[in-house]
PDB file of N, CA and C in Angstrom:
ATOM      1  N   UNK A   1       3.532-101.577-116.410  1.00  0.00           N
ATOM      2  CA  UNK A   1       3.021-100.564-117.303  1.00  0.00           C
ATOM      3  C   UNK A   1       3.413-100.947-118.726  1.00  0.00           C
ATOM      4  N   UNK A   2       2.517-100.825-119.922  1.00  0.00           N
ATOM      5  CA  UNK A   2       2.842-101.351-121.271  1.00  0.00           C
ATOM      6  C   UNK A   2       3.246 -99.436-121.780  1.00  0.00           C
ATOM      7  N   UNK A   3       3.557 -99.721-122.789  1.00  0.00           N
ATOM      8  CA  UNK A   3       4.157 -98.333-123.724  1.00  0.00           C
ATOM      9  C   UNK A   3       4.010 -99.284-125.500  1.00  0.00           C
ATOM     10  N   UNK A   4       4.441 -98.213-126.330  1.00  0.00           N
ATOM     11  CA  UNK A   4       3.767 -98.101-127.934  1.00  0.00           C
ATOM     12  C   UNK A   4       5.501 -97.742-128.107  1.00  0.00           C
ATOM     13  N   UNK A   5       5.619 -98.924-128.771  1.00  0.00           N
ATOM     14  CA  UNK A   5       7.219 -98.392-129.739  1.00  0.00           C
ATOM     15  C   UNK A   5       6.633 -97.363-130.745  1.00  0.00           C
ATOM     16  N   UNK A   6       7.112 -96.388-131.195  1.00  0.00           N
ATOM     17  CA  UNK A   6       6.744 -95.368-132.150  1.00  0.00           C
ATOM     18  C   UNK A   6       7.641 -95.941-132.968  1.00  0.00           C
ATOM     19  N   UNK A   7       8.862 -95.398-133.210  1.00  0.00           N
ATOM     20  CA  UNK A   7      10.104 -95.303-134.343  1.00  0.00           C
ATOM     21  C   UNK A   7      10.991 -95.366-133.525  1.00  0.00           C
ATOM     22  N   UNK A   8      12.393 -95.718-134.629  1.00  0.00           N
ATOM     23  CA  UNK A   8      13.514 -95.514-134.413  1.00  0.00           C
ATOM     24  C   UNK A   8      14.129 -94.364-134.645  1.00  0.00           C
ATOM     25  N   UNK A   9      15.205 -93.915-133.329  1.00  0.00           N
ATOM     26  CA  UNK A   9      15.917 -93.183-133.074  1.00  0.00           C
ATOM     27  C   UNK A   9      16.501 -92.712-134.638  1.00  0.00           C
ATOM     28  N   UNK A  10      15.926 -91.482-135.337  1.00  0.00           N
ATOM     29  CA  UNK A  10      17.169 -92.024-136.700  1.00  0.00           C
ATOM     30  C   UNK A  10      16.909 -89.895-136.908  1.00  0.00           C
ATOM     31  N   UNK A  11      17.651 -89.742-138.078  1.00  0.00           N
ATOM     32  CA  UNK A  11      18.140 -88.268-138.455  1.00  0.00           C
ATOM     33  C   UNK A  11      17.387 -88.302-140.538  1.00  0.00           C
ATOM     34  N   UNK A  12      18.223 -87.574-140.787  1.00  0.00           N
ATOM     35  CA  UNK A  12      17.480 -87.528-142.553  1.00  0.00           C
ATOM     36  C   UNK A  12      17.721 -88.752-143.243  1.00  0.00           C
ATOM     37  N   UNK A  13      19.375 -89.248-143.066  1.00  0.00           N
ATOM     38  CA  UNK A  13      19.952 -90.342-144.137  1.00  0.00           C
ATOM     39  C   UNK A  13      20.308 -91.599-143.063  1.00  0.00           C
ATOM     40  N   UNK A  14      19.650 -91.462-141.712  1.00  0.00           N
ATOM     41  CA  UNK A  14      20.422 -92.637-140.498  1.00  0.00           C
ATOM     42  C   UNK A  14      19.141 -93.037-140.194  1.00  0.00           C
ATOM     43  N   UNK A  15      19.278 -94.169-139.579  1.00  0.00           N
ATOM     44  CA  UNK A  15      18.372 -94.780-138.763  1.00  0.00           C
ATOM     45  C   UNK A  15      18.807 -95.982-137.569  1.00  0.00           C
ATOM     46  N   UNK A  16      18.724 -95.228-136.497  1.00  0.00           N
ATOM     47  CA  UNK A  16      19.576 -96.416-135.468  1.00  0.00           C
ATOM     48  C   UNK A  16      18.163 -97.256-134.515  1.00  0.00           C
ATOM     49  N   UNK A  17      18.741 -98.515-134.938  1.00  0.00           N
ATOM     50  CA  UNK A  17      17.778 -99.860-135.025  1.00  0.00           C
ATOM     51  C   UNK A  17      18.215-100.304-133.441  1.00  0.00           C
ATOM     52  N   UNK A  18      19.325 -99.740-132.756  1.00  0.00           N
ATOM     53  CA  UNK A  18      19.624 -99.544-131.164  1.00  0.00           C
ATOM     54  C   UNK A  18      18.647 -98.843-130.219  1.00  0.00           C
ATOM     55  N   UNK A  19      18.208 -98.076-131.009  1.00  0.00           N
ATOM     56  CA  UNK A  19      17.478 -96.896-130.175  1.00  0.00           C
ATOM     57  C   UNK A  19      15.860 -96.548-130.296  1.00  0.00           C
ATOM     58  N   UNK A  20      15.147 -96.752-129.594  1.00  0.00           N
ATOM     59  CA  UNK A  20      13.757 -96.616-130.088  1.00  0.00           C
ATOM     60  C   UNK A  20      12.982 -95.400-129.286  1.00  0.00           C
ATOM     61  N   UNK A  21      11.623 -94.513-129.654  1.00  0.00           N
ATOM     62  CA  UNK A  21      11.204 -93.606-129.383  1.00  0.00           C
ATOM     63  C   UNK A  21       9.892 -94.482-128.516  1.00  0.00           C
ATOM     64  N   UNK A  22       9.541 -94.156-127.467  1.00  0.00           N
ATOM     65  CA  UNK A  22       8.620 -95.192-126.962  1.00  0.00           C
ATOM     66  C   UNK A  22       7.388 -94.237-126.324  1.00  0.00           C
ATOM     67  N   UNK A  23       6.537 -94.064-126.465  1.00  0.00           N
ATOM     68  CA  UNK A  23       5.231 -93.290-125.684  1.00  0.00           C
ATOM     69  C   UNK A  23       4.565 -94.596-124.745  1.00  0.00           C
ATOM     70  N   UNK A  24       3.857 -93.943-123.994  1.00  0.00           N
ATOM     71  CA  UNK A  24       3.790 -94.681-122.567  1.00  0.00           C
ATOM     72  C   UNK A  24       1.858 -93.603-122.109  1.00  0.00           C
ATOM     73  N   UNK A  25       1.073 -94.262-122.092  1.00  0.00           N
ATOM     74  CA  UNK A  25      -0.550 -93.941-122.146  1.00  0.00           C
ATOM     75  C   UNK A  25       0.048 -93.336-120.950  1.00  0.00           C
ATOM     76  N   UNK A  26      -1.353 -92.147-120.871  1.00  0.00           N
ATOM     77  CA  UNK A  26      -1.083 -90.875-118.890  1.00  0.00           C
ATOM     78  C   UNK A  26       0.406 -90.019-119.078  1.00  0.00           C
ATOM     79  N   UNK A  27       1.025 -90.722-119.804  1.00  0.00           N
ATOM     80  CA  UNK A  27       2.362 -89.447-119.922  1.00  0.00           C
ATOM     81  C   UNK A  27       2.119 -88.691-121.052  1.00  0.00           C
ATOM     82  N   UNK A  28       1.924 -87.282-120.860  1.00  0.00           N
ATOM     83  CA  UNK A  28       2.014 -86.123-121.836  1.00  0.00           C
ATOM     84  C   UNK A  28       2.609 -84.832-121.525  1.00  0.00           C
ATOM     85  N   UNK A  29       3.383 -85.071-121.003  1.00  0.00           N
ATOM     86  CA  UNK A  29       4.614 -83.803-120.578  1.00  0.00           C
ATOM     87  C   UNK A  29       6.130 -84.299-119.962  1.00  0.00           C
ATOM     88  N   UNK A  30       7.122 -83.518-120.172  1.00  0.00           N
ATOM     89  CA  UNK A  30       8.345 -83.728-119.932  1.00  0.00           C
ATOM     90  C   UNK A  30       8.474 -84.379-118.424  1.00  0.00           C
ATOM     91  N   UNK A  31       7.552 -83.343-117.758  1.00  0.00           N
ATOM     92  CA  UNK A  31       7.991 -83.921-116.151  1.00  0.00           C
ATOM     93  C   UNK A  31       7.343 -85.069-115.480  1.00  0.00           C
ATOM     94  N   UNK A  32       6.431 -85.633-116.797  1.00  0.00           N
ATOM     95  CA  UNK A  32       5.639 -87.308-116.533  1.00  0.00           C
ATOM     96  C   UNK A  32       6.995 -87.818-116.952  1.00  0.00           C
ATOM     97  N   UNK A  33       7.712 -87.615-117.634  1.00  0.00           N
ATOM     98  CA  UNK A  33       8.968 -88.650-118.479  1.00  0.00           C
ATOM     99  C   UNK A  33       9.951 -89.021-117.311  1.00  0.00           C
ATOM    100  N   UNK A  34      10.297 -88.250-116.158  1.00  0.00           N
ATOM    101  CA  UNK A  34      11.499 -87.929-115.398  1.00  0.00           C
ATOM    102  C   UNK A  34      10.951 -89.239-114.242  1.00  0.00           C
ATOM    103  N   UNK A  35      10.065 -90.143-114.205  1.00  0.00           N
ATOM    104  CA  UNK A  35       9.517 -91.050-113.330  1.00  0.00           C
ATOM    105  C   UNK A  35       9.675 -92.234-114.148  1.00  0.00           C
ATOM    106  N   UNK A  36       9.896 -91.957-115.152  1.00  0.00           N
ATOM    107  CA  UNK A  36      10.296 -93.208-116.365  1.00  0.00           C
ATOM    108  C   UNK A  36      11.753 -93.462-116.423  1.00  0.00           C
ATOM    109  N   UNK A  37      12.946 -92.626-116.574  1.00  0.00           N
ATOM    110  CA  UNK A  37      14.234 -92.404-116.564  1.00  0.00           C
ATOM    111  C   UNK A  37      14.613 -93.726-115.674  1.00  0.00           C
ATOM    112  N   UNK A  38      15.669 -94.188-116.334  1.00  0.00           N
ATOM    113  CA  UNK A  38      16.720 -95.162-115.652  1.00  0.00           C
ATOM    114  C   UNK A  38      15.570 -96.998-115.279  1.00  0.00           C
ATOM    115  N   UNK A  39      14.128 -96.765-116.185  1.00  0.00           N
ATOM    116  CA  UNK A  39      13.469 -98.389-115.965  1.00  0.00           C
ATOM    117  C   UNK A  39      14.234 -98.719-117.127  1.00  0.00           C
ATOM    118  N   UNK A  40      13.658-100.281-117.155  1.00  0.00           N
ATOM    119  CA  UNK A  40      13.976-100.913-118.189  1.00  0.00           C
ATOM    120  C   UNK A  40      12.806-101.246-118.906  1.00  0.00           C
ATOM    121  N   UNK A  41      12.760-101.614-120.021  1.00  0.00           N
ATOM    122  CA  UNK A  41      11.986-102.252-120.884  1.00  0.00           C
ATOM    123  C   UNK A  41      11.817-103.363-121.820  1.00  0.00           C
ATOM    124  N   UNK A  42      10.797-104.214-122.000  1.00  0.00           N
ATOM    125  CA  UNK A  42      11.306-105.255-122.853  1.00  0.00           C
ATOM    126  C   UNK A  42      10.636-105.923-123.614  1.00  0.00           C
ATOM    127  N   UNK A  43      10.750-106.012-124.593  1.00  0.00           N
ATOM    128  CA  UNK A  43       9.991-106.395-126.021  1.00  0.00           C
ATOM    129  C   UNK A  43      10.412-107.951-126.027  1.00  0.00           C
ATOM    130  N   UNK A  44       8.749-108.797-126.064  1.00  0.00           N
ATOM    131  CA  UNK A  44       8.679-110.063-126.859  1.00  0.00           C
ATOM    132  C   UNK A  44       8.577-110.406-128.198  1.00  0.00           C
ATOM    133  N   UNK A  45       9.808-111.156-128.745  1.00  0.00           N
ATOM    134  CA  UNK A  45       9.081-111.727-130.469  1.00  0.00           C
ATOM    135  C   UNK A  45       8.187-112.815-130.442  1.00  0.00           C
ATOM    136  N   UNK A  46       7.472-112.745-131.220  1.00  0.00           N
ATOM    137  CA  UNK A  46       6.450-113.667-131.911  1.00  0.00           C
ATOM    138  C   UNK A  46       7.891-115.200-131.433  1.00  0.00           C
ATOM    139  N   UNK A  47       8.641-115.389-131.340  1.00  0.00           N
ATOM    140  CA  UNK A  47       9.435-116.566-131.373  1.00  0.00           C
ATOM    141  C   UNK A  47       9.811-117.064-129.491  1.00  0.00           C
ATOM    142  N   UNK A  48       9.717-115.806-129.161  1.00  0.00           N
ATOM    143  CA  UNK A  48       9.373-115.708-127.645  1.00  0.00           C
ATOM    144  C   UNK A  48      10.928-115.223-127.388  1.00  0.00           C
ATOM    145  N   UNK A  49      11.711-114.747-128.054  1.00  0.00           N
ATOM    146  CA  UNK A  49      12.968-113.963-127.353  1.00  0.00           C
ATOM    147  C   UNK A  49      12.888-112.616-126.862  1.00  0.00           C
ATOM    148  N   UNK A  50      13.606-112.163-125.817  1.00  0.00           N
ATOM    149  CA  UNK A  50      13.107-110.706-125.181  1.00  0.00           C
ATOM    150  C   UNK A  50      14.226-110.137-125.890  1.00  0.00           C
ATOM    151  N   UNK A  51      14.337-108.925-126.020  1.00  0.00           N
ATOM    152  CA  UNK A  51      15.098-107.806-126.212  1.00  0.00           C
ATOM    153  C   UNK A  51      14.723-106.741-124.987  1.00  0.00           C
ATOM    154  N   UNK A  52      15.706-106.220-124.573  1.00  0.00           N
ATOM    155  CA  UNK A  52      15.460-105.502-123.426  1.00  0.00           C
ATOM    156  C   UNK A  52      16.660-104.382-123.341  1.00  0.00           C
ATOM    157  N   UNK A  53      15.790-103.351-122.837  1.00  0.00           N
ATOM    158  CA  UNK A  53      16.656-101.809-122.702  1.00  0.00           C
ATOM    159  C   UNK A  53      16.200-100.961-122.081  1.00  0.00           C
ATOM    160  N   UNK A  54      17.026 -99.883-121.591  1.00  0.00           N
ATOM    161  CA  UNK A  54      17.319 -99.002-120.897  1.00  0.00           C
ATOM    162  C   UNK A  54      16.141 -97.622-121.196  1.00  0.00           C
ATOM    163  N   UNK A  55      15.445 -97.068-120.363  1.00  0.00           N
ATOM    164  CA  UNK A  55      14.753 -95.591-121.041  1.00  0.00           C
ATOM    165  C   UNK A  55      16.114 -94.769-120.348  1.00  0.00           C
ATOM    166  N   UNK A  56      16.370 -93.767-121.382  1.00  0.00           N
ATOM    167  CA  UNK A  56      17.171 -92.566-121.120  1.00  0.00           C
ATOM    168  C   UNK A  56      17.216 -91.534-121.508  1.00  0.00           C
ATOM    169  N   UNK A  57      16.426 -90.955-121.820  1.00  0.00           N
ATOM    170  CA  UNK A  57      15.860 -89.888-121.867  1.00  0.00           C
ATOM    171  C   UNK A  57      14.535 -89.148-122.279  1.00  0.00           C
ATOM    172  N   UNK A  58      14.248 -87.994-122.409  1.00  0.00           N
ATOM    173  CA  UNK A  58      12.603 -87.835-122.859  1.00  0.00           C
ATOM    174  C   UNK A  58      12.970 -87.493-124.394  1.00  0.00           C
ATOM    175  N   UNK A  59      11.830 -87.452-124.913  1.00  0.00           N
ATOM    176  CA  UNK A  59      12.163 -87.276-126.606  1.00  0.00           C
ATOM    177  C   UNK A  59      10.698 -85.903-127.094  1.00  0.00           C
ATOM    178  N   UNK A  60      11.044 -85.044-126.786  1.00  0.00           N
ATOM    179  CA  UNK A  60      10.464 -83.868-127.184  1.00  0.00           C
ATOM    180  C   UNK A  60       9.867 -83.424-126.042  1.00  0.00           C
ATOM    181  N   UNK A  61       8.213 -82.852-126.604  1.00  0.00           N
ATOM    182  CA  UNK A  61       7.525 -82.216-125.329  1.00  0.00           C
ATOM    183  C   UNK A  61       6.004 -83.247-125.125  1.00  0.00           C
ATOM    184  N   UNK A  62       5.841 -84.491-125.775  1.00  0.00           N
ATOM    185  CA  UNK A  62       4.651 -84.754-125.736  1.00  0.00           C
ATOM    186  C   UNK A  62       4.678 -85.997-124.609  1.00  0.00           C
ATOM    187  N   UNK A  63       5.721 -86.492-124.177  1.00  0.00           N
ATOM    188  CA  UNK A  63       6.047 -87.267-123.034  1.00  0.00           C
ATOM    189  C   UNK A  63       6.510 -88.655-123.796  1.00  0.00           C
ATOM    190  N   UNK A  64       6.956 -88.375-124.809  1.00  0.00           N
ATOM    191  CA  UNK A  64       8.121 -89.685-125.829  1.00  0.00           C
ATOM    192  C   UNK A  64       9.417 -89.574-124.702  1.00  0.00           C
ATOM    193  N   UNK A  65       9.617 -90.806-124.696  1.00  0.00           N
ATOM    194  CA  UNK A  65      10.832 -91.441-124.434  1.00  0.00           C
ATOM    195  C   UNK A  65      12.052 -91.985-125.084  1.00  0.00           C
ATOM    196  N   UNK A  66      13.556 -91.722-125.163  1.00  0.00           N
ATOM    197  CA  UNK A  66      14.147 -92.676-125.655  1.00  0.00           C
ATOM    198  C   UNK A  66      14.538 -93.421-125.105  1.00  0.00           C
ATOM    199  N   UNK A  67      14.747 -95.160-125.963  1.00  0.00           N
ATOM    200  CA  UNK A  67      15.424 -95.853-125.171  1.00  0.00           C
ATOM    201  C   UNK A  67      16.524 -97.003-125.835  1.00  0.00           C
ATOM    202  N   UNK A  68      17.437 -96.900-125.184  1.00  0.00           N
ATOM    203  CA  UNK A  68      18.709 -97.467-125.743  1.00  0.00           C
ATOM    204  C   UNK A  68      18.604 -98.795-125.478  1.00  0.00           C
ATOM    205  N   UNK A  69      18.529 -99.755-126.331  1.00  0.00           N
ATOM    206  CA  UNK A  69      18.578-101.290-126.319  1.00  0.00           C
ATOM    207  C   UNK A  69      19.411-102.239-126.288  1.00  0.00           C
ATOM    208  N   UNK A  70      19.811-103.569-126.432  1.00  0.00           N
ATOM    209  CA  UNK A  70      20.927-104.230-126.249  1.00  0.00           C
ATOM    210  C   UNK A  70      21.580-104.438-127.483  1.00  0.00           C
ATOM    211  N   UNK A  71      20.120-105.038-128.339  1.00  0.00           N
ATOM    212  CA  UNK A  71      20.735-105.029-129.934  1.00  0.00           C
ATOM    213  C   UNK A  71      19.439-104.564-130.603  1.00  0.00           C
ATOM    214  N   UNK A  72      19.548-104.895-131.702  1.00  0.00           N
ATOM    215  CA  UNK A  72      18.900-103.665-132.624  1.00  0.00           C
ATOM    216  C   UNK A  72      17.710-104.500-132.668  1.00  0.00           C
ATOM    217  N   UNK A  73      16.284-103.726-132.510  1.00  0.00           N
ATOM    218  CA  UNK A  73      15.291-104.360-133.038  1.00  0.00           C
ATOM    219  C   UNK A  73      14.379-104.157-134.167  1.00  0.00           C
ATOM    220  N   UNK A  74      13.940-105.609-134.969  1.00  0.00           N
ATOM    221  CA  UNK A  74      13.188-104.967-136.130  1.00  0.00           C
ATOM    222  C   UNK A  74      12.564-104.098-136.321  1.00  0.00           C
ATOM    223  N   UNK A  75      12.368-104.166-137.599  1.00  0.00           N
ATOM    224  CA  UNK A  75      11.055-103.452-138.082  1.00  0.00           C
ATOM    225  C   UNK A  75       9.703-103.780-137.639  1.00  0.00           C
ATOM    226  N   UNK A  76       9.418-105.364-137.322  1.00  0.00           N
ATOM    227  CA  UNK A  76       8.159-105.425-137.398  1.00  0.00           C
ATOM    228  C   UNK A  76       8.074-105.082-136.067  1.00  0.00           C
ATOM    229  N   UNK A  77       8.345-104.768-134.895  1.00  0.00           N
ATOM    230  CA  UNK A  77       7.786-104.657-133.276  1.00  0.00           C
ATOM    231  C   UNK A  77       7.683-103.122-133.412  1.00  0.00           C
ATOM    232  N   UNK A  78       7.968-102.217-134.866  1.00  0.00           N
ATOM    233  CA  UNK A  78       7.429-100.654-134.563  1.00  0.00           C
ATOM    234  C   UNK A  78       5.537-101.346-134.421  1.00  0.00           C
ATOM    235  N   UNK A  79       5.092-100.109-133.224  1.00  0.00           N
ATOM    236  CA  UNK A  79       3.559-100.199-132.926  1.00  0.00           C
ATOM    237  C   UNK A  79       3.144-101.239-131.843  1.00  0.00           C
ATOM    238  N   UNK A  80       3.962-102.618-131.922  1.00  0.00           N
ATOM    239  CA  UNK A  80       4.072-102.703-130.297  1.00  0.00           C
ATOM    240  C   UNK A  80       4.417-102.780-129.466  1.00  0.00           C
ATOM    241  N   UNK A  81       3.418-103.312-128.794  1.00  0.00           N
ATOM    242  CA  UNK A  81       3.631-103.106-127.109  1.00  0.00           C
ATOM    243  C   UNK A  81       4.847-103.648-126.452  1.00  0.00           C
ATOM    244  N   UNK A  82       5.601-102.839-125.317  1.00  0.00           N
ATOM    245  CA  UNK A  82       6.682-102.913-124.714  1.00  0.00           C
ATOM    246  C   UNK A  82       5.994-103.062-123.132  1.00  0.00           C
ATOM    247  N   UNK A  83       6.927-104.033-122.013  1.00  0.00           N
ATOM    248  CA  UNK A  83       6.896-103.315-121.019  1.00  0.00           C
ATOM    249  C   UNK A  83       7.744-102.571-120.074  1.00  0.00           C
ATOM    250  N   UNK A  84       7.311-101.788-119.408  1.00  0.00           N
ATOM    251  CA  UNK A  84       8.456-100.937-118.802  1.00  0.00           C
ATOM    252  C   UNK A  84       8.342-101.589-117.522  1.00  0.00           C
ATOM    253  N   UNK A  85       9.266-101.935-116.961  1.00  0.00           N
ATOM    254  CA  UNK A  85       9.404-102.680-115.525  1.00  0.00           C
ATOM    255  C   UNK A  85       9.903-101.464-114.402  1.00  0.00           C
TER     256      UNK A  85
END
């Protein structure tokens, strides 16, 4: 299954480059999110290195996900595609 990095996990003056908000196409409610909980996921660079992380929790009511990563990923992979294994 592929998913859409949205943004990073961040508050007014923070922004954590660990943590990303991830939507996932067919999920649009909390209790689509709870079948996602505990996969992993993992982003290719253009250079071909993976970054890969954890979904752990849902992130509002529209079926966003968060997910905690290994190390921080750029800026440029906000918008794409991830997969969730």
């Amino acid at each position: 299954m592929e998913a859409t990095i949205v943004n990073f996990r961040r508050s007014r003056h923070h922004q954590n480059t660990k943590q990303v908000i991830v939507k996932a196409p067919k999920v649009n409610s909390i209790k689509d999110t709870e079948s996602l909980l505990k996969k992993t996921i993992t982003w290719k660079s253009p250079a071909g290195k993976e970054i890969k992380g954890e979904i752990r929790a849902s992130h509002g009511n529209k079926g966003c996900v968060r997910v905690l990563l290994e190390t921080g990923l750029p800026g440029q992979a906000l918008g794409q595609k991830v997969k969730i294994e």
